[in-house]
C-alpha atoms as a PDB file:
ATOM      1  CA  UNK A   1     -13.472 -15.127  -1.850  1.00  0.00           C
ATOM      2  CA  UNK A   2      -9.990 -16.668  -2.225  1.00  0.00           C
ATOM      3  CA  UNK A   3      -6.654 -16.083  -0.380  1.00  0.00           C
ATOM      4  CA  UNK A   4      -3.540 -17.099  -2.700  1.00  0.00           C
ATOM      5  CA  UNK A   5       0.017 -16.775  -1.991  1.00  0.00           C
ATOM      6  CA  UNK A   6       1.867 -15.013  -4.499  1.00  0.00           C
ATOM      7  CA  UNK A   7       5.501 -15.329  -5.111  1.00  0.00           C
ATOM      8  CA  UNK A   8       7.216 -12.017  -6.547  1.00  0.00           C
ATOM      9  CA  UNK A   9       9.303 -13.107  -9.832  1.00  0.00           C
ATOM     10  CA  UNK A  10       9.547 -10.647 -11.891  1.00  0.00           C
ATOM     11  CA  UNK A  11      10.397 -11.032 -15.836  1.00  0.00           C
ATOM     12  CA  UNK A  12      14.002  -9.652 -16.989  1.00  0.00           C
ATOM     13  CA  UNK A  13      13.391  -9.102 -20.242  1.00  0.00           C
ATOM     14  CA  UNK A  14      10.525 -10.532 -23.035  1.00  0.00           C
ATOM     15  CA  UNK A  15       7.268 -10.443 -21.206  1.00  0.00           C
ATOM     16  CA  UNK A  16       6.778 -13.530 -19.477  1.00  0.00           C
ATOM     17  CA  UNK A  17       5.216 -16.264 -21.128  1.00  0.00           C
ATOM     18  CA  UNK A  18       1.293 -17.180 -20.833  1.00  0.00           C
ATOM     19  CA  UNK A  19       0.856 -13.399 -19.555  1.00  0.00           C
ATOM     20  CA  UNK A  20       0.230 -11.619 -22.727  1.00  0.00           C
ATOM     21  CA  UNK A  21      -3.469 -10.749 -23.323  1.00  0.00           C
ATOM     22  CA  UNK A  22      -5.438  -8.920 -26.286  1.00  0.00           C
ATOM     23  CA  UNK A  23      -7.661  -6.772 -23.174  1.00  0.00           C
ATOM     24  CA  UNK A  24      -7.272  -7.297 -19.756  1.00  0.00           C
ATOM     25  CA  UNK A  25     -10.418  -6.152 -18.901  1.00  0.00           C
ATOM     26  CA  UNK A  26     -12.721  -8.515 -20.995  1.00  0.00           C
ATOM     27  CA  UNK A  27     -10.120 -11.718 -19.557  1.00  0.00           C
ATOM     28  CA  UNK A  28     -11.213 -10.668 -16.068  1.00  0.00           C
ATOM     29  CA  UNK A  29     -14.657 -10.287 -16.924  1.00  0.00           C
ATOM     30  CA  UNK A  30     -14.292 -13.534 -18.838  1.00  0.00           C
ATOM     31  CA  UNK A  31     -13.330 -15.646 -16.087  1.00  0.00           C
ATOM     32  CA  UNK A  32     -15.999 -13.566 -13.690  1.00  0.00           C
ATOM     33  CA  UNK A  33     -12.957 -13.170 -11.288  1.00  0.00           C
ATOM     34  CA  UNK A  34     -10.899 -11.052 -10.102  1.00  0.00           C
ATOM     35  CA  UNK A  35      -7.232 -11.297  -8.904  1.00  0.00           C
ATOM     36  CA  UNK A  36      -6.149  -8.347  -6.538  1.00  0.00           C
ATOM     37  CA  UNK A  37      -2.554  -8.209  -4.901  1.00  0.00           C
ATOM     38  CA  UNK A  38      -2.799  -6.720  -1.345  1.00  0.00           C
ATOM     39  CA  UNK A  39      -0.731  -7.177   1.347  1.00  0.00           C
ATOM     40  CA  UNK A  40      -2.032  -8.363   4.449  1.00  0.00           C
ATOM     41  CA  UNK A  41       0.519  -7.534   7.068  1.00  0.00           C
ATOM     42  CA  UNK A  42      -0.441  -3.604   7.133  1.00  0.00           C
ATOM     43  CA  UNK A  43      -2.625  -2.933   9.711  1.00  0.00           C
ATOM     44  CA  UNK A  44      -5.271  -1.169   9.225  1.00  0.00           C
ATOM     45  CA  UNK A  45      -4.726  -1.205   5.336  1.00  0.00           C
ATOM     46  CA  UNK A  46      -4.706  -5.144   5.200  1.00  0.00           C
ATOM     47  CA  UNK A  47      -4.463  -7.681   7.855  1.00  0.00           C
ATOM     48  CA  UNK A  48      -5.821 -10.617   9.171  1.00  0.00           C
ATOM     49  CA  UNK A  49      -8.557 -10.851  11.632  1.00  0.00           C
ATOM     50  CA  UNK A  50      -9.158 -13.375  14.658  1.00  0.00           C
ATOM     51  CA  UNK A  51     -10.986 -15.902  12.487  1.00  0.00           C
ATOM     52  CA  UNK A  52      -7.929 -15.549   9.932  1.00  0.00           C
ATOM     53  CA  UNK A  53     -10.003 -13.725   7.220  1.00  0.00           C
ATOM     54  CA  UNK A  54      -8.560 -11.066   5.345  1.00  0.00           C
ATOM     55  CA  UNK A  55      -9.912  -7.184   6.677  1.00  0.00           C
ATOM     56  CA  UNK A  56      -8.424  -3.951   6.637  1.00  0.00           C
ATOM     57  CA  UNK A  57      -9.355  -0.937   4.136  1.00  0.00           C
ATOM     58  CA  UNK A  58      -7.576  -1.855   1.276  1.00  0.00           C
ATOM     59  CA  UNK A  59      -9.587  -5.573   1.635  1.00  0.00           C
ATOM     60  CA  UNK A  60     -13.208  -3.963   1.892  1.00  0.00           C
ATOM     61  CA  UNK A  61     -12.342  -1.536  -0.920  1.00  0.00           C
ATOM     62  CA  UNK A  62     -11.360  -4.768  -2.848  1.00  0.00           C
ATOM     63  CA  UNK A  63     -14.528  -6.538  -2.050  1.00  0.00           C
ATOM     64  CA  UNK A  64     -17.125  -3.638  -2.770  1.00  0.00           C
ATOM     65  CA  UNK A  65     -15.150  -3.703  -6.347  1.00  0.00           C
ATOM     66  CA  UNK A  66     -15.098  -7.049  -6.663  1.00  0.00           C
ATOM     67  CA  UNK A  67     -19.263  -6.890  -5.631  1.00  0.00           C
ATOM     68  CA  UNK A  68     -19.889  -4.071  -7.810  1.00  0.00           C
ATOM     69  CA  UNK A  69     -18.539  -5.594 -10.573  1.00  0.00           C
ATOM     70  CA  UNK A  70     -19.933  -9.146 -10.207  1.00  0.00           C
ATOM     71  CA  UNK A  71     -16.944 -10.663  -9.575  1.00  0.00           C
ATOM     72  CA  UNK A  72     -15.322 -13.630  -7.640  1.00  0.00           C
ATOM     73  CA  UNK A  73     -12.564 -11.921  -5.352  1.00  0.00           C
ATOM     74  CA  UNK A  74      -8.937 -13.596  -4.955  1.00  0.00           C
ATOM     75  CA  UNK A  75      -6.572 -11.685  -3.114  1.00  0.00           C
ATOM     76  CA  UNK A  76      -3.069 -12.365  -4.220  1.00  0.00           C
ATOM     77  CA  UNK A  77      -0.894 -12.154  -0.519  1.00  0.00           C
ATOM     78  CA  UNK A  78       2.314  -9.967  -1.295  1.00  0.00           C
ATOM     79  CA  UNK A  79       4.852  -7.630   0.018  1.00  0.00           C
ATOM     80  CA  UNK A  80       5.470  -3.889  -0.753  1.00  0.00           C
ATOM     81  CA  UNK A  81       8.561  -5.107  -2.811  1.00  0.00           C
ATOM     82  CA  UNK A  82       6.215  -7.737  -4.755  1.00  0.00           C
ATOM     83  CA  UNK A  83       3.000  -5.599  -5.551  1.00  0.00           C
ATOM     84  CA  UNK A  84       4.408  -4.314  -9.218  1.00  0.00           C
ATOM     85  CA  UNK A  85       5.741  -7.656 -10.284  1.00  0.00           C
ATOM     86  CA  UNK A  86       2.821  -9.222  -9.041  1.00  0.00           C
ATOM     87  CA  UNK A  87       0.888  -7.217 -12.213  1.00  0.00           C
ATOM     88  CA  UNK A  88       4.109  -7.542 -14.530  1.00  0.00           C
ATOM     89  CA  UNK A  89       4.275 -11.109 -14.178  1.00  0.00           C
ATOM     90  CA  UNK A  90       0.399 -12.078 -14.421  1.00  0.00           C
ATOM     91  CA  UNK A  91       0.334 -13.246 -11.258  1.00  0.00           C
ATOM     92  CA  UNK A  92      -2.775 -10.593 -10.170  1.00  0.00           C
ATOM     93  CA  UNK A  93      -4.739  -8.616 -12.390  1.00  0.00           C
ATOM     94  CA  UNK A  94      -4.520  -5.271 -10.293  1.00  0.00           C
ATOM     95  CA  UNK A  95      -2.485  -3.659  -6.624  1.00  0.00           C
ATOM     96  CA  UNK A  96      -5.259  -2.795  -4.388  1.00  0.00           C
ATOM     97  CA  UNK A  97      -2.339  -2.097  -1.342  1.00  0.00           C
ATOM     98  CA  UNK A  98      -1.306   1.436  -0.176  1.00  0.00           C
ATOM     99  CA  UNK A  99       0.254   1.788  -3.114  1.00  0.00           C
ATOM    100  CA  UNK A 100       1.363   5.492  -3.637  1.00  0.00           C
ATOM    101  CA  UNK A 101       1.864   6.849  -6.904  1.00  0.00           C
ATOM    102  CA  UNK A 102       4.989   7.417  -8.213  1.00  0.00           C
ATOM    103  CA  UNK A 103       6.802   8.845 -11.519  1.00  0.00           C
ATOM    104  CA  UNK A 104       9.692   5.966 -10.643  1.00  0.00           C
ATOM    105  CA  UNK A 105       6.422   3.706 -10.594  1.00  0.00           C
ATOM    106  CA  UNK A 106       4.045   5.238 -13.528  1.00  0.00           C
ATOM    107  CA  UNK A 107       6.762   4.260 -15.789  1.00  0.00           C
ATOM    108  CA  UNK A 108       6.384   0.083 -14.968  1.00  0.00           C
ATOM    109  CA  UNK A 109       2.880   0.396 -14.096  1.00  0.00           C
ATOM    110  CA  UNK A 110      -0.281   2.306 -15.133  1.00  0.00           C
ATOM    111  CA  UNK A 111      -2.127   3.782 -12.247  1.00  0.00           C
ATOM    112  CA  UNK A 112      -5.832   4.495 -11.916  1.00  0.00           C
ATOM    113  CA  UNK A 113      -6.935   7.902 -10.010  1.00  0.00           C
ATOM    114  CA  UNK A 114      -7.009   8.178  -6.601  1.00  0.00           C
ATOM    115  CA  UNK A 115      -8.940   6.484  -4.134  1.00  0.00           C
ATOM    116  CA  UNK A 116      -7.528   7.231  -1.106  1.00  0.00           C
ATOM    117  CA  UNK A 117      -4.635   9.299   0.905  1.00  0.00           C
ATOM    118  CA  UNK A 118      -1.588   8.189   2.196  1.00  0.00           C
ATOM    119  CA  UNK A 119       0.436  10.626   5.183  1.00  0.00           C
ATOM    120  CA  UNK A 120       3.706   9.819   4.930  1.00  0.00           C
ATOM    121  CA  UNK A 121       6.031  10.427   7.857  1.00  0.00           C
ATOM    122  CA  UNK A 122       9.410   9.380  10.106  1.00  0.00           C
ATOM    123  CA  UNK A 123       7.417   8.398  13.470  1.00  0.00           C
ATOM    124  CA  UNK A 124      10.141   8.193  16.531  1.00  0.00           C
ATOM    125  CA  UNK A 125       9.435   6.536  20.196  1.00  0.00           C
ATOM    126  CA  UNK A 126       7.569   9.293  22.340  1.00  0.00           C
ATOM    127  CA  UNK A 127       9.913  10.083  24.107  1.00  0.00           C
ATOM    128  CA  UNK A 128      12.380  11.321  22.049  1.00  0.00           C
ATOM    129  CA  UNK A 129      13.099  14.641  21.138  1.00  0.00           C
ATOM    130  CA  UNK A 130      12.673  14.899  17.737  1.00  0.00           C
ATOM    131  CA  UNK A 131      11.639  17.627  15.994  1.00  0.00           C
ATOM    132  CA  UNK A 132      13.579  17.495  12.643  1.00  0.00           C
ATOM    133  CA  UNK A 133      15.784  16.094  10.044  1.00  0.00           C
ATOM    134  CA  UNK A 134      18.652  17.350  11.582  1.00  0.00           C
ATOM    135  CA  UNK A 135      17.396  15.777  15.090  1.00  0.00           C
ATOM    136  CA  UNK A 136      17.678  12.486  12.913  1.00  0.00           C
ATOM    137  CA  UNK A 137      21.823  12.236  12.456  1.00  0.00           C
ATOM    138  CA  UNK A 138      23.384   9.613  14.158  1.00  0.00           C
ATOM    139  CA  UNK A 139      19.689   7.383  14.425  1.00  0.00           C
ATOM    140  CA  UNK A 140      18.703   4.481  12.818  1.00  0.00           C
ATOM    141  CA  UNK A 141      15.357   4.982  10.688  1.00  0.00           C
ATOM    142  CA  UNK A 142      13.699   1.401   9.684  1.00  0.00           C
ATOM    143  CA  UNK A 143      11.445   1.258   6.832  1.00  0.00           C
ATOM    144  CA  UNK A 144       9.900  -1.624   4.885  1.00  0.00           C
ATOM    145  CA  UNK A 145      11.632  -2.338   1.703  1.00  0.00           C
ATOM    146  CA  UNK A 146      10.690  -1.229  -1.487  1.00  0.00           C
ATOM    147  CA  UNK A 147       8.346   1.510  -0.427  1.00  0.00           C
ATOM    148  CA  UNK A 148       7.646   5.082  -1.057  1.00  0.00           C
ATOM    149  CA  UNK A 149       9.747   6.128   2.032  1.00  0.00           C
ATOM    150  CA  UNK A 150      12.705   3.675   0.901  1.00  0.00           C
ATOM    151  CA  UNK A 151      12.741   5.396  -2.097  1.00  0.00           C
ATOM    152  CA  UNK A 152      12.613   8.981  -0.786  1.00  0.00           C
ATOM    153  CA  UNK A 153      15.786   8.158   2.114  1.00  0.00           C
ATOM    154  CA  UNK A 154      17.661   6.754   0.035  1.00  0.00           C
ATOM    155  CA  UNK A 155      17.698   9.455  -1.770  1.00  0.00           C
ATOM    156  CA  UNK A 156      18.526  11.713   0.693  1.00  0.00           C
ATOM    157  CA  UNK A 157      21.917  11.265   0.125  1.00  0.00           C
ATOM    158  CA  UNK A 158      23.121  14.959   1.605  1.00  0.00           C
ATOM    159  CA  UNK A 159      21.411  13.806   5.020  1.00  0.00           C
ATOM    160  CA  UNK A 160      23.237  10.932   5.791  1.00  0.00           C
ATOM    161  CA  UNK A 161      20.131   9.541   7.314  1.00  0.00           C
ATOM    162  CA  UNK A 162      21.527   5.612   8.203  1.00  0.00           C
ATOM    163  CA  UNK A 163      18.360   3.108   6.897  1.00  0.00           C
ATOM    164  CA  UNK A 164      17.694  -0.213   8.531  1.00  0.00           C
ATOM    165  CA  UNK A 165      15.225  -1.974   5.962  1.00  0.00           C
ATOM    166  CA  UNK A 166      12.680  -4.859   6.369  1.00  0.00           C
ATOM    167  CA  UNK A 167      11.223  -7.577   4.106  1.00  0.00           C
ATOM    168  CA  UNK A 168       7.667  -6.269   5.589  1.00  0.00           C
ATOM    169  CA  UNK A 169       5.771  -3.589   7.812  1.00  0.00           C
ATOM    170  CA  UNK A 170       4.837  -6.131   9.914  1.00  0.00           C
ATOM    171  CA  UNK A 171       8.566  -6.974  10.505  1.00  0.00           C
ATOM    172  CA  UNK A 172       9.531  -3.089  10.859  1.00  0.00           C
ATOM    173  CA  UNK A 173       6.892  -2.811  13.311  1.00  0.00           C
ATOM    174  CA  UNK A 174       7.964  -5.560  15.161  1.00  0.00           C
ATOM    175  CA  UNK A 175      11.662  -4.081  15.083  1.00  0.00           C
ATOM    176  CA  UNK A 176       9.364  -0.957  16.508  1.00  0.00           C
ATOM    177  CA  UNK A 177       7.995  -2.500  19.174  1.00  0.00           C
ATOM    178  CA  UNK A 178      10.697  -4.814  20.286  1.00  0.00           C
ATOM    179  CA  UNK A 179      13.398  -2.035  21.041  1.00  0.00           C
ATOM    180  CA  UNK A 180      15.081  -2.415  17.886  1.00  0.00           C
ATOM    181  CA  UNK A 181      14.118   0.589  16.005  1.00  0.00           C
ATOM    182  CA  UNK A 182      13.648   3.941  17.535  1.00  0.00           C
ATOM    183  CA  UNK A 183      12.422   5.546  14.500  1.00  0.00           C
ATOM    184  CA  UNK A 184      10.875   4.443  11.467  1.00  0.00           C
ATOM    185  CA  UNK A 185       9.433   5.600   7.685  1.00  0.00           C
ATOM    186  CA  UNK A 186       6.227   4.901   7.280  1.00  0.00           C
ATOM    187  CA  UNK A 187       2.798   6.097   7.267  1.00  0.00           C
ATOM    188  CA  UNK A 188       1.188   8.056  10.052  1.00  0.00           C
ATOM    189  CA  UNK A 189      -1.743   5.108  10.339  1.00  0.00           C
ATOM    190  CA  UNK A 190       1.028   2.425  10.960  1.00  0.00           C
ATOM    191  CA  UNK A 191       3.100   4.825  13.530  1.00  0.00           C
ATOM    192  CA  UNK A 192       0.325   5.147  15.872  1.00  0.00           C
ATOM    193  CA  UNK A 193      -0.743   1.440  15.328  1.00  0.00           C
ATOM    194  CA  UNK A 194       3.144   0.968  17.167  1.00  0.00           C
ATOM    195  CA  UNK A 195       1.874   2.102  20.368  1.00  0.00           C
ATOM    196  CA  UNK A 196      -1.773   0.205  20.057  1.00  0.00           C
ATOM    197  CA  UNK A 197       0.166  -2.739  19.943  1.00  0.00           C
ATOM    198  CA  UNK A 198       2.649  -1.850  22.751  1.00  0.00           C
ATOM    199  CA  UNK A 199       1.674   0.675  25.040  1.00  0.00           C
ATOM    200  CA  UNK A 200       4.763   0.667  26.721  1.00  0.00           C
ATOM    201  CA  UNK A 201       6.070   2.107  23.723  1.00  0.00           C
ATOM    202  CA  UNK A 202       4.267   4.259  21.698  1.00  0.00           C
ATOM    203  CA  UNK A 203       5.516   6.223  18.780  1.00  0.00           C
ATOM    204  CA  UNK A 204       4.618   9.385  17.316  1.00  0.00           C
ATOM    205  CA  UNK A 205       5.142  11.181  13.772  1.00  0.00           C
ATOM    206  CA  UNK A 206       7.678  13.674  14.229  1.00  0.00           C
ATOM    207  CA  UNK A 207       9.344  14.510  10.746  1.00  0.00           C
ATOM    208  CA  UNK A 208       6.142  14.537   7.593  1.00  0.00           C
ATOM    209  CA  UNK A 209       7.817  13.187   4.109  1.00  0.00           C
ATOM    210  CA  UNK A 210       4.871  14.059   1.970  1.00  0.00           C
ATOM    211  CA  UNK A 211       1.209  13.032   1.154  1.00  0.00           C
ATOM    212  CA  UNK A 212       0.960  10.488  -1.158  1.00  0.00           C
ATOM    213  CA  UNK A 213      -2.180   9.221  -3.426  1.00  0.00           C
ATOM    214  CA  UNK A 214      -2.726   5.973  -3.305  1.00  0.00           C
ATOM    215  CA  UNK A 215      -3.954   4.280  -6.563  1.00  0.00           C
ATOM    216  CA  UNK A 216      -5.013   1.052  -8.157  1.00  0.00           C
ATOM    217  CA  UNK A 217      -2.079  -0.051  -9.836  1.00  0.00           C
ATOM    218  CA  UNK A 218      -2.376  -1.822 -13.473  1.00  0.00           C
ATOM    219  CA  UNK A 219      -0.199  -3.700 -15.559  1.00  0.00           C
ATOM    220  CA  UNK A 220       0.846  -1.209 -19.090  1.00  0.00           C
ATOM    221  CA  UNK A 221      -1.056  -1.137 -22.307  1.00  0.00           C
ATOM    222  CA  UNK A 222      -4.933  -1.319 -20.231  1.00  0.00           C
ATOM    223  CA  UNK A 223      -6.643   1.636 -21.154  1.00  0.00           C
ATOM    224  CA  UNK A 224     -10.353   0.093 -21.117  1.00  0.00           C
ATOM    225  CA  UNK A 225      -9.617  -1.133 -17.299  1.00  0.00           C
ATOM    226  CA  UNK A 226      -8.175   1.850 -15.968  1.00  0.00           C
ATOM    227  CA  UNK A 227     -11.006   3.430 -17.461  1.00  0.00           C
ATOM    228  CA  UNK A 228     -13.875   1.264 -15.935  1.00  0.00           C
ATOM    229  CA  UNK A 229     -11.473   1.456 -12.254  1.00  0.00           C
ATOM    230  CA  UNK A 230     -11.541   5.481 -13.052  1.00  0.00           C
ATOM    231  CA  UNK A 231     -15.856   5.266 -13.434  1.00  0.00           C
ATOM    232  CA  UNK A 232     -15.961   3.038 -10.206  1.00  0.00           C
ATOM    233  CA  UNK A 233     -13.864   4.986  -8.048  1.00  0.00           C
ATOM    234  CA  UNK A 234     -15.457   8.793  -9.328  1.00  0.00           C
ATOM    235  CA  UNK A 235     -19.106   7.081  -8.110  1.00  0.00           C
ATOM    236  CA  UNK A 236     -17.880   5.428  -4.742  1.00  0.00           C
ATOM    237  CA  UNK A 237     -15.984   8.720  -4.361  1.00  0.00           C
ATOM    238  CA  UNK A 238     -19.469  10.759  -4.634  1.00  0.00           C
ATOM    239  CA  UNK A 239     -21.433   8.196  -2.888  1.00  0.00           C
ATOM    240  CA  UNK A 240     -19.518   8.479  -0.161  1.00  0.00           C
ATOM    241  CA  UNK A 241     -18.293   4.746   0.348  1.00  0.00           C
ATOM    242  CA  UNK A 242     -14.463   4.874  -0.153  1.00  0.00           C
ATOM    243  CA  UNK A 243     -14.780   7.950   2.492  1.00  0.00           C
ATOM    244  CA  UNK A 244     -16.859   5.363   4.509  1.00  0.00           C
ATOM    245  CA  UNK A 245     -14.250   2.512   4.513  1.00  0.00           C
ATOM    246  CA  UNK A 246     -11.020   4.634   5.254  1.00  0.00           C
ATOM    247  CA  UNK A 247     -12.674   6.698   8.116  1.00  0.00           C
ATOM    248  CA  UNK A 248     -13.563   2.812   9.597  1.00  0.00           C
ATOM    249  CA  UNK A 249     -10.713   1.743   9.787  1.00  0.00           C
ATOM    250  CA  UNK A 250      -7.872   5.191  10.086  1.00  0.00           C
ATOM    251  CA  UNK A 251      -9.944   7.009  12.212  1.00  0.00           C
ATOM    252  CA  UNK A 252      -9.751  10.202   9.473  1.00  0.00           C
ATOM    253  CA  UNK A 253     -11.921  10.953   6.161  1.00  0.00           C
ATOM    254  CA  UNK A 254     -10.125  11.356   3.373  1.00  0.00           C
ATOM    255  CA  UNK A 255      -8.532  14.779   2.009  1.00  0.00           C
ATOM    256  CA  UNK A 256     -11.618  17.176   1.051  1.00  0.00           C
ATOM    257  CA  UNK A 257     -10.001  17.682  -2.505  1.00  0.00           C
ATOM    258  CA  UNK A 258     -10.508  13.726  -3.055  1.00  0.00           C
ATOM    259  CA  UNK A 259     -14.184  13.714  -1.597  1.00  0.00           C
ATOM    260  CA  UNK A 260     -15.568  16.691  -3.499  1.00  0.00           C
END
């Protein structure tokens, strides 16, 4: 398995150059490897473990593809705001990384079906009373830029909800913990992982957003890979192994709909 830093440059206009291919699908299984953006500062989706080796559930869902498949696994580090132009630009093959689907996002990216869940809520220190939107006027809500819940608050325009954004989670969570957030837009998985990391302050989701799925996200124009991703992710889905890997590590199966 290899770890690569990505950088996120995305193409303007022509497709970039060296990125065009004739099928995706037979390149990757070509070159008997596999490049998969995930971010690994989004505990417990993708992080870093003592010994500095990627974990999470987004990294074991990657490698039991990777296995299946045959492949060698390199996971392309990104961001939340790099993941699509990571696939636009070449620079990874496929997003295995929390990432939600979209119709903003289904119209830069193809998306395979779901493989796992994604609760998506504003999570406010504990002791606050917060118990709605309204609750939420005059507070700062952080989120991690580029994401789902960017998107949807910004949006928001008749709620005057006043956004403080970060590069990362792991910087909004650090915001979180450090006093310098109060509230933040995220998923429920990363608002209780607040208080595992400070006790002192622990958060809580207070306001739900929505439920997201969260896809394997492809660059346009891949029909025969989406397809084989589809085929995995139906038998790991039945087998019970995607359910296996996001109980490990969120503490939750996944929605009954998605098992059955």
């Amino acid at each position: 398995m290899i770890l690569a830093a990505a950088v996120a440059t995305a193409c303007l206009a022509a497709p970039c150059a060296g990125t065009a291919h004739a099928d995706q699908l037979d390149d990757i299984l070509k070159a008997g490897r596999i490049r998969i953006a995930t971010d690994l500062a989004i505990p417990p989706s993708g992080m870093m473990d003592a010994a500095m080796k990627p974990t999470g559930s987004d990294v074991e869902t990657a490698e039991l593809l990777a296995k299946d498949w045959g492949l060698q696994l390199e996971f392309v580090q990104t961001t939340g705001a790099a993941r699509i132009p990571n696939v636009q630009t070449g620079k990874a093959d496929i997003i295995i990384s929390t990432l939600s689907v979209t119709p903003e996002r289904a119209k830069v990216i193809d998306f395979s079906r779901p493989y796992a869940a994604l609760q998506s809520v504003v999570g406010c220190l504990a002791s606050l009373d917060i118990k709605g939107w309204d609750d939420l006027k005059g507070r700062t809500i952080g989120v991690s830029r580029g994401t789902t819940q960017d998107t949807t608050l910004t949006n928001m325009k008749d709620r005057a909800l006043t956004i403080a954004r970060y590069d990362d989670d792991a910087t909004m969570v650090t915001a979180a913990i450090s006093g310098q957030a109060d509230c933040v837009a995220t998923s429920a998985t990363i608002v209780h992982q607040i208080g595992v990391k400070e006790p002192s302050r622990p958060f809580e989701p207070r306001v739900p957003i929505t439920t997201f799925d969260l896809a394997v996200g492809v660059r346009k124009g891949e029909p025969k890979l989406v397809e084989k991703l589809n085929a995995w992710i139906g038998e790991n889905l039945k087998n019970g192994k995607l359910n296996a890997i996001y109980k490990k590590f969120h503490g939750s199966e996944l929605p009954e709909n998605m098992r059955s």
